[in-house]
Protein backbone atom coordinates (compact mmCIF):
# COMPACT_ATOMS: atom_id res chain seq x y z
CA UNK A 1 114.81 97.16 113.72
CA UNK A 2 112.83 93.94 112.09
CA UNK A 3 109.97 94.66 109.87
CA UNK A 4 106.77 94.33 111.48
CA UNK A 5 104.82 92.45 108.01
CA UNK A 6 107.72 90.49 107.07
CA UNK A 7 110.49 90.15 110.10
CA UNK A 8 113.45 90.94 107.54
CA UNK A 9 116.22 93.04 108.76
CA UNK A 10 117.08 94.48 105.88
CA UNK A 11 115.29 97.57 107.11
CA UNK A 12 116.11 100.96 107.03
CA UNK A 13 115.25 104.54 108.68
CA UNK A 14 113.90 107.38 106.05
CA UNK A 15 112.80 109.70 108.58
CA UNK A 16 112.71 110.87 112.37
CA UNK A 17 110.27 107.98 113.00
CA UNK A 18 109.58 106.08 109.57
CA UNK A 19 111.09 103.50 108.57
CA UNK A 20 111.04 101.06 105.34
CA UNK A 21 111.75 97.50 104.43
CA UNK A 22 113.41 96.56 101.54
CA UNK A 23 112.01 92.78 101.30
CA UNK A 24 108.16 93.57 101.54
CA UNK A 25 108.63 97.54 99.95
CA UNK A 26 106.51 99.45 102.89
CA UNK A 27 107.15 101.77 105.15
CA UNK A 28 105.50 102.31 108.27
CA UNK A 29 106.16 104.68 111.54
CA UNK A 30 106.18 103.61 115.63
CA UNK A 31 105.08 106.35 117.74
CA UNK A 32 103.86 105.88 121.20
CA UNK A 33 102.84 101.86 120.68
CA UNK A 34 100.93 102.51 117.66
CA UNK A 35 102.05 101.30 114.20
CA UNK A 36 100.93 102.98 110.79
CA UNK A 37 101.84 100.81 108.07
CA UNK A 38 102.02 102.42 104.45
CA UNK A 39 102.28 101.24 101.09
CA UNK A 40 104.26 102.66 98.43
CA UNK A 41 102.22 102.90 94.87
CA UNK A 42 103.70 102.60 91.34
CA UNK A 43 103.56 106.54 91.28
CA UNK A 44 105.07 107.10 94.07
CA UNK A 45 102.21 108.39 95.96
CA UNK A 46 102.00 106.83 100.02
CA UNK A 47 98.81 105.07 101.02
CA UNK A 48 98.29 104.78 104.86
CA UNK A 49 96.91 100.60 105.56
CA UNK A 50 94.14 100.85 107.90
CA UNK A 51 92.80 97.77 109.65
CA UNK A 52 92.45 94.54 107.48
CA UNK A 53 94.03 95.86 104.61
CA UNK A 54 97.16 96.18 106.51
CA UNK A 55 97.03 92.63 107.96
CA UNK A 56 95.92 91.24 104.25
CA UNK A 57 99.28 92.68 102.91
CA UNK A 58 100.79 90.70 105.77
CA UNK A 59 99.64 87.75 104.44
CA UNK A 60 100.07 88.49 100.74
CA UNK A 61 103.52 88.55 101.48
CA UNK A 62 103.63 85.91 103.95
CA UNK A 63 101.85 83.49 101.19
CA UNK A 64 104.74 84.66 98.65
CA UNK A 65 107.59 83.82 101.13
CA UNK A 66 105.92 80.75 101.62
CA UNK A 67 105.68 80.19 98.18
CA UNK A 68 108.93 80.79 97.14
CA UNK A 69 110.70 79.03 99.78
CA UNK A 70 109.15 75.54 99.22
């Protein structure tokens, strides 16, 4: 299973049908096509990403890849 923010493998399952990534720290879940991508806060406490702010943590990270890699 590949991350679907970050494409790392380094993935991992914590649940019937949730997963998490240990490169980009969120978890999400697959369930009939539709992806539900949550974030993890300094508490503890899961956020579900809806919309935009899911695909602006996509590019958060993407930028920091980026960014460390060149």
């Amino acid at each position: 299973m590949t991350c679907p923010l970050c494409g790392a493998h380094d993935t991992g399952r914590i649940g019937r049908k949730r997963y998490y990534c240990h490169e980009c720290c969120f978890e999400w879940t697959k369930n009939s096509g539709e992806l539900k991508i949550y974030h993890i806060g300094a508490d503890g406490k899961v956020c579900q990403l809806k919309g935009e702010q899911a695909l602006e943590a996509a590019v958060r990270h993407s930028q920091r890849l980026r960014f460390v890699y060149l």
